[in-house]
PDB file of N, CA and C in Angstrom:
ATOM      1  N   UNK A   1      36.469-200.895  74.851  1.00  0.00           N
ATOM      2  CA  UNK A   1      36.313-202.129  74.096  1.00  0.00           C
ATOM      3  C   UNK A   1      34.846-202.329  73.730  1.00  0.00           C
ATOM      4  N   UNK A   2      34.470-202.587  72.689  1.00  0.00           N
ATOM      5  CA  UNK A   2      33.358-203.221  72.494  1.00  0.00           C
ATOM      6  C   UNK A   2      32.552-204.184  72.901  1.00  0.00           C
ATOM      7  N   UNK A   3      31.389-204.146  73.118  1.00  0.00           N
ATOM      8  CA  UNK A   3      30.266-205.102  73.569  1.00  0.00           C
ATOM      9  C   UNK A   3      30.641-206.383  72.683  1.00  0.00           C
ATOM     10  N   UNK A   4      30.894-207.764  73.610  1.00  0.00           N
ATOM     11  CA  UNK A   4      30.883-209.148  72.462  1.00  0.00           C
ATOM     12  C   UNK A   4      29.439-209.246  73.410  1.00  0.00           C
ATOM     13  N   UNK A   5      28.351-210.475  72.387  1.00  0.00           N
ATOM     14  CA  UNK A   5      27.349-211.581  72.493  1.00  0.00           C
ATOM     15  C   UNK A   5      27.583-212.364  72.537  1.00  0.00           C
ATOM     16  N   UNK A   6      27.004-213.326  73.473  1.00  0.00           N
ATOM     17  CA  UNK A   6      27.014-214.903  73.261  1.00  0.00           C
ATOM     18  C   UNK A   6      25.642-214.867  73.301  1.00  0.00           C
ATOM     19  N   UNK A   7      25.805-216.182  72.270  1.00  0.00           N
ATOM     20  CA  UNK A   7      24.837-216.571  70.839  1.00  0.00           C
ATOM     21  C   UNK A   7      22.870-215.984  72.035  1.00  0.00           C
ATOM     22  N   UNK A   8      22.931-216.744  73.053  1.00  0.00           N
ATOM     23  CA  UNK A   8      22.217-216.550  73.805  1.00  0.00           C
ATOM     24  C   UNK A   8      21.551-215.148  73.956  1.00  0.00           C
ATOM     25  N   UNK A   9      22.663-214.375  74.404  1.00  0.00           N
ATOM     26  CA  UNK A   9      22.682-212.704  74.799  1.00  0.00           C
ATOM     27  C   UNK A   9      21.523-212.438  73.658  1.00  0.00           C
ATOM     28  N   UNK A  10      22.587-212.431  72.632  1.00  0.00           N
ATOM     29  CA  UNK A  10      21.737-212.152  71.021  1.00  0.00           C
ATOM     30  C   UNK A  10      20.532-212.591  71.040  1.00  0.00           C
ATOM     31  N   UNK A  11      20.326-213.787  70.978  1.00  0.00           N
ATOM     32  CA  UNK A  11      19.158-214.311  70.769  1.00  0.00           C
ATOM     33  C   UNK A  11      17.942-213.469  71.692  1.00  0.00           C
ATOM     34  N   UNK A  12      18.563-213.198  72.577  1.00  0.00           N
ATOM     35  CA  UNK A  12      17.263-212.582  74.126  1.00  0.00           C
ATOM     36  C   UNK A  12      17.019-211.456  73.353  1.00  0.00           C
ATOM     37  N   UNK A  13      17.795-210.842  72.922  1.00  0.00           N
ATOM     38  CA  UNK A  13      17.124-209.471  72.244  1.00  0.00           C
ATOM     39  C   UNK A  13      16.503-209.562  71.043  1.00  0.00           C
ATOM     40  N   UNK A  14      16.245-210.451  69.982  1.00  0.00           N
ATOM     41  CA  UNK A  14      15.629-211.085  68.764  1.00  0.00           C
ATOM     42  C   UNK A  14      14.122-210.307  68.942  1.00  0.00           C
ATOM     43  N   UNK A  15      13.615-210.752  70.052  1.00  0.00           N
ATOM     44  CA  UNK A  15      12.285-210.623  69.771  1.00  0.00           C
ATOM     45  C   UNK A  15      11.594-209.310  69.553  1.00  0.00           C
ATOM     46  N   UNK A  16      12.131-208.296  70.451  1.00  0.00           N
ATOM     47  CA  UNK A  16      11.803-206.004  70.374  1.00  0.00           C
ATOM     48  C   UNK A  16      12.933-206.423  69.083  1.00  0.00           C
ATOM     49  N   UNK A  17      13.837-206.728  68.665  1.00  0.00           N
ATOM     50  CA  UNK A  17      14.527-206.469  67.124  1.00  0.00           C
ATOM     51  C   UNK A  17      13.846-206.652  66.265  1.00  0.00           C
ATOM     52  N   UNK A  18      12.803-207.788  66.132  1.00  0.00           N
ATOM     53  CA  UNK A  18      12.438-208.059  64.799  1.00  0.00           C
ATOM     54  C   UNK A  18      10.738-207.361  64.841  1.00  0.00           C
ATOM     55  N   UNK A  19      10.553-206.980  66.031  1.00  0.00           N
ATOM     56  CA  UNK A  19       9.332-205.487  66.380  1.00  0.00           C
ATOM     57  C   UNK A  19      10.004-204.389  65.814  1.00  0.00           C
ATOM     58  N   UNK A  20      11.105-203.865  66.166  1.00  0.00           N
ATOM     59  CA  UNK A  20      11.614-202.411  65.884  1.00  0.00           C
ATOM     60  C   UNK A  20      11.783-202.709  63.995  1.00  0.00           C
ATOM     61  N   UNK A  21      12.481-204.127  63.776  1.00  0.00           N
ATOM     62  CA  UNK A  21      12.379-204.454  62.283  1.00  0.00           C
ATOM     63  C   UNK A  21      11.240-204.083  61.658  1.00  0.00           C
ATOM     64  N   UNK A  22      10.291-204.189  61.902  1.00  0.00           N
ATOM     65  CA  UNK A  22       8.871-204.306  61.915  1.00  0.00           C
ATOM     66  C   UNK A  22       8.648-202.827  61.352  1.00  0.00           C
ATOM     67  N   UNK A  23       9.075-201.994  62.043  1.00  0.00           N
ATOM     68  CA  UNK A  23       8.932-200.483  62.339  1.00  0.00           C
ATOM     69  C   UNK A  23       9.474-199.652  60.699  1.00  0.00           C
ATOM     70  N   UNK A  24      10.685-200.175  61.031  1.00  0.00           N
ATOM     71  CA  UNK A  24      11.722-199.648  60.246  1.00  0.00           C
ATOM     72  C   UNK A  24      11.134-199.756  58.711  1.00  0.00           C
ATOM     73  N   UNK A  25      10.872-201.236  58.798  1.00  0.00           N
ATOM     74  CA  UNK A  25      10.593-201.281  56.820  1.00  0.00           C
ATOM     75  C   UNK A  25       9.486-201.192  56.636  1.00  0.00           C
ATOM     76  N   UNK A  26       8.341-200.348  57.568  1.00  0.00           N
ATOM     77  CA  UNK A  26       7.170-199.607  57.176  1.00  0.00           C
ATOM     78  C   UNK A  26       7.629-198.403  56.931  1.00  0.00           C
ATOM     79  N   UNK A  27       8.446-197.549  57.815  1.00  0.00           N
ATOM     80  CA  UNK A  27       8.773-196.400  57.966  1.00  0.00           C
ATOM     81  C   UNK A  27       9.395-196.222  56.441  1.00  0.00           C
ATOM     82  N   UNK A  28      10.485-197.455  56.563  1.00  0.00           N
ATOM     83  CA  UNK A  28      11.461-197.487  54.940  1.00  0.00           C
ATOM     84  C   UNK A  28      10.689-197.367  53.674  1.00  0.00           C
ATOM     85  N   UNK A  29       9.475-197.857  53.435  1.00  0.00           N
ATOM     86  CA  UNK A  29       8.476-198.231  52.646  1.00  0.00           C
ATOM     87  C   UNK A  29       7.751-196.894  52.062  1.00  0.00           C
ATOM     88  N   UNK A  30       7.449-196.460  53.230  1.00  0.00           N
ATOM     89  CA  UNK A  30       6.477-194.962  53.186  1.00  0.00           C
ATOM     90  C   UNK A  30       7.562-193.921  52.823  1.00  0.00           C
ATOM     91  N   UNK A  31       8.308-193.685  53.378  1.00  0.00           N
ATOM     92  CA  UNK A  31       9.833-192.664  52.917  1.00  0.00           C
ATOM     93  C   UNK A  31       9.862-192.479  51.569  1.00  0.00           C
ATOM     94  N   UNK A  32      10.046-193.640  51.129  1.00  0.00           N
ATOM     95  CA  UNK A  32      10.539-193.967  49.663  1.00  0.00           C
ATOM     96  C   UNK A  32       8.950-193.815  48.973  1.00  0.00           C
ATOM     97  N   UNK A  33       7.926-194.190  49.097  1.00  0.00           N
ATOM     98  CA  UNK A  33       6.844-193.443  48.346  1.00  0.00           C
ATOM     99  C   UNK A  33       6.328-192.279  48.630  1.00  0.00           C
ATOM    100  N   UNK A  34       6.616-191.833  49.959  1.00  0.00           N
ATOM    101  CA  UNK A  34       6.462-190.312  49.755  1.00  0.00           C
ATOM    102  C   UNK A  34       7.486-189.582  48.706  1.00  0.00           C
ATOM    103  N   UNK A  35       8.976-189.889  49.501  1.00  0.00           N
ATOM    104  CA  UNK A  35       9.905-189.097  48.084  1.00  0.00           C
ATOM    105  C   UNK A  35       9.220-189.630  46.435  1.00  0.00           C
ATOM    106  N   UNK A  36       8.532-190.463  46.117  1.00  0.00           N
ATOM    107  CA  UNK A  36       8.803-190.699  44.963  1.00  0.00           C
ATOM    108  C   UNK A  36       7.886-190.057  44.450  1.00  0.00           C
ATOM    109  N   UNK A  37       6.651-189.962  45.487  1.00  0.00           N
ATOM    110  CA  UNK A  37       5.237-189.815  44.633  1.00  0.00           C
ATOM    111  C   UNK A  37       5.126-187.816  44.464  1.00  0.00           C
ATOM    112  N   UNK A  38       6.428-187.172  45.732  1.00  0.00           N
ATOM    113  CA  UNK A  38       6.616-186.164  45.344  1.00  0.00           C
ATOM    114  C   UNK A  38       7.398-185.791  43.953  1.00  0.00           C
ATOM    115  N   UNK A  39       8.387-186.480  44.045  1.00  0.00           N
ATOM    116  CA  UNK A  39       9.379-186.286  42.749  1.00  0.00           C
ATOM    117  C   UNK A  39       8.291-186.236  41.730  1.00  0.00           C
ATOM    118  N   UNK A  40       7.794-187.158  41.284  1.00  0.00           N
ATOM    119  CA  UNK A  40       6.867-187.367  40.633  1.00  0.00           C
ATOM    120  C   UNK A  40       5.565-186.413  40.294  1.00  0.00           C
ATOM    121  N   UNK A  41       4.409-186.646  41.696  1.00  0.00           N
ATOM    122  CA  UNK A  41       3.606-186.206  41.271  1.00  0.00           C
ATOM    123  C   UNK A  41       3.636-184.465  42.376  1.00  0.00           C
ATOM    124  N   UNK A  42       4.114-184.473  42.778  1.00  0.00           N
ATOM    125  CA  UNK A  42       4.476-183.137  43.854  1.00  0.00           C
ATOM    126  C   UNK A  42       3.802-183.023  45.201  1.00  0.00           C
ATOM    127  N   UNK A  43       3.337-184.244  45.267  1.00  0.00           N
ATOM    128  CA  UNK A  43       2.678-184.531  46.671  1.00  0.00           C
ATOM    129  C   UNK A  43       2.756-186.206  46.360  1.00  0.00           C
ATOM    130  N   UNK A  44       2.100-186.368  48.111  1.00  0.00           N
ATOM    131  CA  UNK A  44       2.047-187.393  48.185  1.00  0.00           C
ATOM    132  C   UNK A  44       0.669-188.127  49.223  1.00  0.00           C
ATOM    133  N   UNK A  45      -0.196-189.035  49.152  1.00  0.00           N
ATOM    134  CA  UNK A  45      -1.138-188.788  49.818  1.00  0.00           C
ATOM    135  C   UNK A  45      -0.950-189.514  51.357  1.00  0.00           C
ATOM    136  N   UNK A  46       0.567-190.129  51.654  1.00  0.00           N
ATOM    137  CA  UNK A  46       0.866-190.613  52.719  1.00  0.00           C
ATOM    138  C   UNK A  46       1.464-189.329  53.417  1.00  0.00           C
ATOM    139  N   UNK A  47       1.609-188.221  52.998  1.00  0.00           N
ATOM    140  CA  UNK A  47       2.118-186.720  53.871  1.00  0.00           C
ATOM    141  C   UNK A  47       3.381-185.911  52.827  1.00  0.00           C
ATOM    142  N   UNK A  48       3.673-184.967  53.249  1.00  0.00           N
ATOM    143  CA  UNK A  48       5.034-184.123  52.966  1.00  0.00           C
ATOM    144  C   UNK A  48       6.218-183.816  53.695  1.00  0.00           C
ATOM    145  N   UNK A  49       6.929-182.908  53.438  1.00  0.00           N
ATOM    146  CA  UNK A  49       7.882-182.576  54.470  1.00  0.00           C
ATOM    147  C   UNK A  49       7.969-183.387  55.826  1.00  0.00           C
ATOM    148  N   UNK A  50       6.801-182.337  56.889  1.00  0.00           N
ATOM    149  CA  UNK A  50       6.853-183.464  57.912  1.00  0.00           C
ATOM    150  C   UNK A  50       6.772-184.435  58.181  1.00  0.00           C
ATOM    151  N   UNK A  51       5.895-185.819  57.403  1.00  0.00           N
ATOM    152  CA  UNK A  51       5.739-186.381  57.480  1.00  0.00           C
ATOM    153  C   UNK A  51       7.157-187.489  56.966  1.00  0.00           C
ATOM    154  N   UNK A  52       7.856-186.728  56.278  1.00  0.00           N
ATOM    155  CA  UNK A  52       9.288-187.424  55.858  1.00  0.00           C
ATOM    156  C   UNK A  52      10.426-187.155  56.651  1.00  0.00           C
ATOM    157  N   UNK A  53      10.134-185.777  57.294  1.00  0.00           N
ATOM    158  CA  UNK A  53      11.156-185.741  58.285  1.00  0.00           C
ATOM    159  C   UNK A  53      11.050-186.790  60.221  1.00  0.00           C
ATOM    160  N   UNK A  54       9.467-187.049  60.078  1.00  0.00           N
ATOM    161  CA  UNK A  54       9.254-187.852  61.077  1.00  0.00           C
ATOM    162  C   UNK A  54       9.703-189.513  61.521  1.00  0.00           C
ATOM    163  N   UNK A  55       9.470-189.604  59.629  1.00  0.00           N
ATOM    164  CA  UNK A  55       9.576-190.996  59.301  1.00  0.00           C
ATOM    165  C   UNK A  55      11.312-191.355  59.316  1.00  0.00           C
ATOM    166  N   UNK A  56      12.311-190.030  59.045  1.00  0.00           N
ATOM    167  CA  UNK A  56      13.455-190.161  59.162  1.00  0.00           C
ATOM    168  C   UNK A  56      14.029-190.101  60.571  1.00  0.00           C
ATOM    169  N   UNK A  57      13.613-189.722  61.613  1.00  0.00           N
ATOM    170  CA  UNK A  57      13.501-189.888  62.775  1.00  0.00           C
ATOM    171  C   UNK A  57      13.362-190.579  63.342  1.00  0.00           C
ATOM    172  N   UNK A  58      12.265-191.507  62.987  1.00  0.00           N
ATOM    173  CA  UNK A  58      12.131-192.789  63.266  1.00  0.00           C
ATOM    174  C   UNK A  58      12.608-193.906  63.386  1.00  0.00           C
ATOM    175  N   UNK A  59      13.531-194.001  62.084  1.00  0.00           N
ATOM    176  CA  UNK A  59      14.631-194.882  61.619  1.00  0.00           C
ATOM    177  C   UNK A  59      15.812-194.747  61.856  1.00  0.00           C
ATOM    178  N   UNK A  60      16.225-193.614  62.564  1.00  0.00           N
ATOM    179  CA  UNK A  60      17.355-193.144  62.993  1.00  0.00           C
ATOM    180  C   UNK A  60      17.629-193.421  64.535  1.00  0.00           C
ATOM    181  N   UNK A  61      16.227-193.510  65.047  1.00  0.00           N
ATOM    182  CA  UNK A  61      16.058-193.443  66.446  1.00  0.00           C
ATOM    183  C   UNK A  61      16.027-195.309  66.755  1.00  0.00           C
ATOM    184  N   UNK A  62      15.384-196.282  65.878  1.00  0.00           N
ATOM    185  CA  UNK A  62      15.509-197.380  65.951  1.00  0.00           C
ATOM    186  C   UNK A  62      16.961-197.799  65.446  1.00  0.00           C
ATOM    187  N   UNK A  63      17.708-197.100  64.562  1.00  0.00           N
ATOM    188  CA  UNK A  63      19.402-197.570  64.753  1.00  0.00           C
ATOM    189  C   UNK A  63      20.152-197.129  65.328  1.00  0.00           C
ATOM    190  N   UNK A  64      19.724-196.123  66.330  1.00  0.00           N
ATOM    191  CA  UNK A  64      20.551-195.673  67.207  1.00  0.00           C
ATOM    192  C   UNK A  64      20.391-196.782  68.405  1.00  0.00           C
ATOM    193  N   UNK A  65      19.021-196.776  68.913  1.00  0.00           N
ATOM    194  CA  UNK A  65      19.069-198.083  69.748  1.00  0.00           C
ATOM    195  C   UNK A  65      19.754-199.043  69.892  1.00  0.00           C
ATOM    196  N   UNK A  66      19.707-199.601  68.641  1.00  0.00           N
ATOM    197  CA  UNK A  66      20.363-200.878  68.277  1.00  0.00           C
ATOM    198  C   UNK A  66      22.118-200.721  68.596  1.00  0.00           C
ATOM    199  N   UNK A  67      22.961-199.443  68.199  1.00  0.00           N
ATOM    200  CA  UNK A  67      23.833-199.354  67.951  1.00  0.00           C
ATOM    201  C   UNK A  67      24.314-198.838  69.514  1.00  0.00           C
ATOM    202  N   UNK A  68      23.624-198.593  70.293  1.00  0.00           N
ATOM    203  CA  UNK A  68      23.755-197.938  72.089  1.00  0.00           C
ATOM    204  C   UNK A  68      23.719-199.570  72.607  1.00  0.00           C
ATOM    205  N   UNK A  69      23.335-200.408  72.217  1.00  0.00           N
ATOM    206  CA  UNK A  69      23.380-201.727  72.482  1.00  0.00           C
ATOM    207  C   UNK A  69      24.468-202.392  72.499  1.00  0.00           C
ATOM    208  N   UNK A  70      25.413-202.215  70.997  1.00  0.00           N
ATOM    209  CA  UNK A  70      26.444-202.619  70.678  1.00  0.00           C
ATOM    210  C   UNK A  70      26.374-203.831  69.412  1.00  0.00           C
ATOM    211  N   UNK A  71      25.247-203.349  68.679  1.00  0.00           N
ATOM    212  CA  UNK A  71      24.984-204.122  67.731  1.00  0.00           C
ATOM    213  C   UNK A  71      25.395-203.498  66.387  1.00  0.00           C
ATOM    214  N   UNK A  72      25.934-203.983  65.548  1.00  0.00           N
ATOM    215  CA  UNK A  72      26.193-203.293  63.747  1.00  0.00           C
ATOM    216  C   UNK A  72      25.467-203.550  63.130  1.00  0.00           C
ATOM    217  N   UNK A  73      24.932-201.947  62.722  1.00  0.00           N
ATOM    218  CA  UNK A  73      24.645-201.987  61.671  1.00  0.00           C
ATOM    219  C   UNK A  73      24.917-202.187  60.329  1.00  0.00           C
ATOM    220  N   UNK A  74      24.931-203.016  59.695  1.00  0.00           N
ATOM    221  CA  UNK A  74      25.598-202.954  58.553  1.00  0.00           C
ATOM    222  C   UNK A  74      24.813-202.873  57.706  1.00  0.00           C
ATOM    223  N   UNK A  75      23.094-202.703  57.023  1.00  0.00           N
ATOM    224  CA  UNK A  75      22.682-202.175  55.981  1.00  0.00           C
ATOM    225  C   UNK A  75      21.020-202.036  56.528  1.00  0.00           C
ATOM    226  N   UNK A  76      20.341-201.270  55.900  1.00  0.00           N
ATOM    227  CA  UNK A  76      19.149-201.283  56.183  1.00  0.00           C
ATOM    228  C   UNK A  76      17.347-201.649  54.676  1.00  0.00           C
ATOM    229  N   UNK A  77      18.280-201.911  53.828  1.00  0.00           N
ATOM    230  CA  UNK A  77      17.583-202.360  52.772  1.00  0.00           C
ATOM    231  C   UNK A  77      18.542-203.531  51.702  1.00  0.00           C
ATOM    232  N   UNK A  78      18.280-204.624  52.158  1.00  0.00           N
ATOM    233  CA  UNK A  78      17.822-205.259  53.950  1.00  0.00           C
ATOM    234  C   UNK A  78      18.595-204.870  54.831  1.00  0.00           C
ATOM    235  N   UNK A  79      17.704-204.927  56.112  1.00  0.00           N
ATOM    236  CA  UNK A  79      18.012-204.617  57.726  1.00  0.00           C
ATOM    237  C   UNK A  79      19.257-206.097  57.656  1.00  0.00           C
ATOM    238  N   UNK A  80      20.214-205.869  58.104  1.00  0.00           N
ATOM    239  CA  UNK A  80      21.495-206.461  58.033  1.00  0.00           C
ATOM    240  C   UNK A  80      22.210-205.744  59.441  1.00  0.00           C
ATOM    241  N   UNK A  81      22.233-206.695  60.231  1.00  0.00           N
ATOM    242  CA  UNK A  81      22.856-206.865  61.980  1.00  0.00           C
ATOM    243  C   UNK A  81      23.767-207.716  62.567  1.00  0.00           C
ATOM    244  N   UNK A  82      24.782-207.025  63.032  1.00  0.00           N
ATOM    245  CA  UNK A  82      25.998-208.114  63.289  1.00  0.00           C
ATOM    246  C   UNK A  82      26.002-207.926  64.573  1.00  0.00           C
ATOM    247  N   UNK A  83      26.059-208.916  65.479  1.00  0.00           N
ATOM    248  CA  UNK A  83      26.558-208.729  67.184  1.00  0.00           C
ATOM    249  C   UNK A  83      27.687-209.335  67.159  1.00  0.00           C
ATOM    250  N   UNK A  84      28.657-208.503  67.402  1.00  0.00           N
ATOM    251  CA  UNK A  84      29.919-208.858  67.665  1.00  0.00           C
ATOM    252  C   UNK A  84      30.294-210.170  68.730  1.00  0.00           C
ATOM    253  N   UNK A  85      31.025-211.046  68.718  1.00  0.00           N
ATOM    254  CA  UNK A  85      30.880-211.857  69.923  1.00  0.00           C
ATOM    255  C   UNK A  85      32.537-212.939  69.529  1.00  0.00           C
ATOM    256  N   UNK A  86      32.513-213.709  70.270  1.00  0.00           N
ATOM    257  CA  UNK A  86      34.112-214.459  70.118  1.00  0.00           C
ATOM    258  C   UNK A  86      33.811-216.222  70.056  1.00  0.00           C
ATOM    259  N   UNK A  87      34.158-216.559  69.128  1.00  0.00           N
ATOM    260  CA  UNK A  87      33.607-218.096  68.793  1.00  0.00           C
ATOM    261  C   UNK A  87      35.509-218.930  68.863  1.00  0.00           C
ATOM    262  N   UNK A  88      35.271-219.839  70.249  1.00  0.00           N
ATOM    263  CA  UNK A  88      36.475-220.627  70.045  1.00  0.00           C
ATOM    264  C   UNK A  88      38.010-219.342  69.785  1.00  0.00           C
ATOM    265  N   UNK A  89      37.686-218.606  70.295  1.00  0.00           N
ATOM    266  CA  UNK A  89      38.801-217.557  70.277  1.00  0.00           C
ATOM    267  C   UNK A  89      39.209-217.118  69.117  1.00  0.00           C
ATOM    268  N   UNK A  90      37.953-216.816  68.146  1.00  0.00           N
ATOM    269  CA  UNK A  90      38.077-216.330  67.299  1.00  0.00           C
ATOM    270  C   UNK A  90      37.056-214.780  66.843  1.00  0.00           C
ATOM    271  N   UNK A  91      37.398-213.436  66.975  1.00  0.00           N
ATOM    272  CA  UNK A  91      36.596-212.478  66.425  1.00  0.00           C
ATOM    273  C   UNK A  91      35.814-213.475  65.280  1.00  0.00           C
ATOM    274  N   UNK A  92      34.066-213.042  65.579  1.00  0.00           N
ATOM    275  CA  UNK A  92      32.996-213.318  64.735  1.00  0.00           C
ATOM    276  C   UNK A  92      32.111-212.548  64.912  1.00  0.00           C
ATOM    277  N   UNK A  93      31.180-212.328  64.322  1.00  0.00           N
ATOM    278  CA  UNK A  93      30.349-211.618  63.897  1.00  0.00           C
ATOM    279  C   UNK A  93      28.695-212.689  64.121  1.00  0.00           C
ATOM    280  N   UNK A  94      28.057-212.847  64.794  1.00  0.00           N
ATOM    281  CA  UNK A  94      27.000-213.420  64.818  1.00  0.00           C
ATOM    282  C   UNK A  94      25.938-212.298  63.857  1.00  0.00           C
ATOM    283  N   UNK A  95      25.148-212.893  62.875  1.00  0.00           N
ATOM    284  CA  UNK A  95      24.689-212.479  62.003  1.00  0.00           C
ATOM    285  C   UNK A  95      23.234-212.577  61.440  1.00  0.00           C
ATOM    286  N   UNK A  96      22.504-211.271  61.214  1.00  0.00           N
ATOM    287  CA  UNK A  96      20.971-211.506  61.239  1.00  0.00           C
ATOM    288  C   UNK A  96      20.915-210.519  59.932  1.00  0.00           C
ATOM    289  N   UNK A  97      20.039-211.414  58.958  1.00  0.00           N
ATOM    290  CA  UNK A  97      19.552-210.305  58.029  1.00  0.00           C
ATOM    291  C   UNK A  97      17.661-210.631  57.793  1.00  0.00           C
ATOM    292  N   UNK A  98      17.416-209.064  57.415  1.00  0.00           N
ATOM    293  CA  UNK A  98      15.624-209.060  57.220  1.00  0.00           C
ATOM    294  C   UNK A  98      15.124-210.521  56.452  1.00  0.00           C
ATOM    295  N   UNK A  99      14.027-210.658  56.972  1.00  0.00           N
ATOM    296  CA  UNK A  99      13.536-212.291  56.439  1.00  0.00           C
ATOM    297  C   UNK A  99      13.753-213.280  57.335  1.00  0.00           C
ATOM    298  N   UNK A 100      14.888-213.541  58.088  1.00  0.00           N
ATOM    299  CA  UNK A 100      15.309-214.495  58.806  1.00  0.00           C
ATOM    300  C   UNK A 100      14.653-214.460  60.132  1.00  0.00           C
ATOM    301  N   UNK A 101      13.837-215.954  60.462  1.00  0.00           N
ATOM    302  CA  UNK A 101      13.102-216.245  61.474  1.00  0.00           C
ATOM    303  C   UNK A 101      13.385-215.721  62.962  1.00  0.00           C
ATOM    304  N   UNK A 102      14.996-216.337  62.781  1.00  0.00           N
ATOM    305  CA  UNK A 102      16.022-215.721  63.674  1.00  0.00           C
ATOM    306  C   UNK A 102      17.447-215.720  63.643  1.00  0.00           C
ATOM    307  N   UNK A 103      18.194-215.650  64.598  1.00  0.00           N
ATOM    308  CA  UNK A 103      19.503-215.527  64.727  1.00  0.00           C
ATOM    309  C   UNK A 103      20.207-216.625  64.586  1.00  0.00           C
ATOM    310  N   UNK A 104      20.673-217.277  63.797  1.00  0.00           N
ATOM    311  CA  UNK A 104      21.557-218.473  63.147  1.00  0.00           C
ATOM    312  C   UNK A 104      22.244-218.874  62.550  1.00  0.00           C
ATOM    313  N   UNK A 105      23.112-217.808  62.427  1.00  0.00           N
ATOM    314  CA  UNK A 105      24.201-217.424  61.707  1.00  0.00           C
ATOM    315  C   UNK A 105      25.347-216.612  62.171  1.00  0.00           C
ATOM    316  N   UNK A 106      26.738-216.442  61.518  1.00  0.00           N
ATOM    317  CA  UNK A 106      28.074-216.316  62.126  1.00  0.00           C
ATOM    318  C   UNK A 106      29.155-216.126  60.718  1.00  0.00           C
ATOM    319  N   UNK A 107      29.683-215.293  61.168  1.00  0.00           N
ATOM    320  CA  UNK A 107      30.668-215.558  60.135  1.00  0.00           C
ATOM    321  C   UNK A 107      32.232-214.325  61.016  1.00  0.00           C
ATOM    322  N   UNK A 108      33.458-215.147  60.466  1.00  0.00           N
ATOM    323  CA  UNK A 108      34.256-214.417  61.032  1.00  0.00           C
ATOM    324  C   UNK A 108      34.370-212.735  61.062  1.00  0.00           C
ATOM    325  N   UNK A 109      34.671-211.770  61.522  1.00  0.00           N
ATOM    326  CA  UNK A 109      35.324-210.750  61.529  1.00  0.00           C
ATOM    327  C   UNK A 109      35.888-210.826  60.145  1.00  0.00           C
ATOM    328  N   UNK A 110      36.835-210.985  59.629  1.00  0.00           N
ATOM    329  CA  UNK A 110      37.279-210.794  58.516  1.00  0.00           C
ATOM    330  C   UNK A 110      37.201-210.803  57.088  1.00  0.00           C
ATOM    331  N   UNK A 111      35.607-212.227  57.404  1.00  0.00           N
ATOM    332  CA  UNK A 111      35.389-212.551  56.302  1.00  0.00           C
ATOM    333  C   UNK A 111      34.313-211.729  55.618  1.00  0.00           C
ATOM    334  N   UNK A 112      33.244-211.499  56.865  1.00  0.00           N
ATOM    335  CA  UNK A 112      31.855-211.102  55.691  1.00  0.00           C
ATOM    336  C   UNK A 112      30.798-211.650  55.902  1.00  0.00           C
ATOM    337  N   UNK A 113      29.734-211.104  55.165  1.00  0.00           N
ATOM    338  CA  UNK A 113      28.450-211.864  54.693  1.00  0.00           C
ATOM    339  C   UNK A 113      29.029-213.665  54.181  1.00  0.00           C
ATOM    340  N   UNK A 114      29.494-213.480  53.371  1.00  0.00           N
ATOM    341  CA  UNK A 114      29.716-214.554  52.012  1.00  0.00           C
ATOM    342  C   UNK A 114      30.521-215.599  53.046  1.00  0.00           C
ATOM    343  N   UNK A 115      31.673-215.561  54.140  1.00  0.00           N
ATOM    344  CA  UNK A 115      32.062-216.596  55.163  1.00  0.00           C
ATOM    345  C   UNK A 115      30.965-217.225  56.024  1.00  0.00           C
ATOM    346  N   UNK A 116      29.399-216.500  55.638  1.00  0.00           N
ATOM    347  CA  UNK A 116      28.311-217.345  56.674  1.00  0.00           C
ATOM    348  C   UNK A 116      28.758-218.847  57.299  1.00  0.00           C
ATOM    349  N   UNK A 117      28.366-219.101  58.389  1.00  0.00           N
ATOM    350  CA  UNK A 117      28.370-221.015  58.705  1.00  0.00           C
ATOM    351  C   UNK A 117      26.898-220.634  60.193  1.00  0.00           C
ATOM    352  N   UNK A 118      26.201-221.848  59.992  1.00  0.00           N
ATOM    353  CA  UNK A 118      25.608-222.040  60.982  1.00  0.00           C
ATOM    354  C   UNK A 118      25.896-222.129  62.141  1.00  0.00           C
ATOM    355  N   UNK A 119      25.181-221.405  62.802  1.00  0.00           N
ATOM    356  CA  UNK A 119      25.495-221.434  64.592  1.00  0.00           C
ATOM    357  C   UNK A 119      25.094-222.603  64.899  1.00  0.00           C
ATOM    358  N   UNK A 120      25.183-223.676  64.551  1.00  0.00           N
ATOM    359  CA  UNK A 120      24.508-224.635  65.604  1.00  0.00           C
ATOM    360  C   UNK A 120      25.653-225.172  66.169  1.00  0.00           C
TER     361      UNK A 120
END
């Protein structure tokens, strides 16, 4: 069975999440101008090869974390995180996307992004 959160649980881990967040959309940032500035110009002055295969490592290794936790991933441009958890005996999805201060949000299992309602 899967890991559920209560709202709490979640919240305790917010703070190394939105550090490893931190990580990710530098790593995400540099990736994408190395590939581009190679496509482009055939180098890049942030590195090559290795330096893209490191940076993919990186980001793989911070959603693996997350996901050994029992957290979903559900997108990474934006970083988009669901902790599974049970509201009033109902499958929900407690819900964090990039930008957001913190964790304050919910929406059912079934519904989605777009069913959001405030955790309060």
């Amino acid at each position: 069975m899967a890991r559920t959160f209560t709202p709490d649980e979640a919240r305790s881990l917010m703070s190394a999440i939105l550090v490893e967040v931190g990580e990710l959309v530098a790593a995400r940032a540099d990736l994408r101008e190395i590939s581009v500035d190679r496509e482009n110009a055939g180098s890049s002055a942030l590195g090559g090869i290795p330096e893209l295969k490191a940076l993919e490592a990186r980001i793989q290794e911070i959603i693996s974390g997350w996901q050994q936790q029992g957290i979903v991933v559900k997108g990474l441009a934006p970083v988009l995180l669901d902790f599974p958890s049970v509201r009033e005996g109902v499958p929900v999805l407690l819900c964090w996307v990039e930008g957001e201060p913190e964790l304050a949000w919910y929406h059912r299992a079934d519904l989605g992004f777009s069913g959001r309602r405030p955790l309060t």
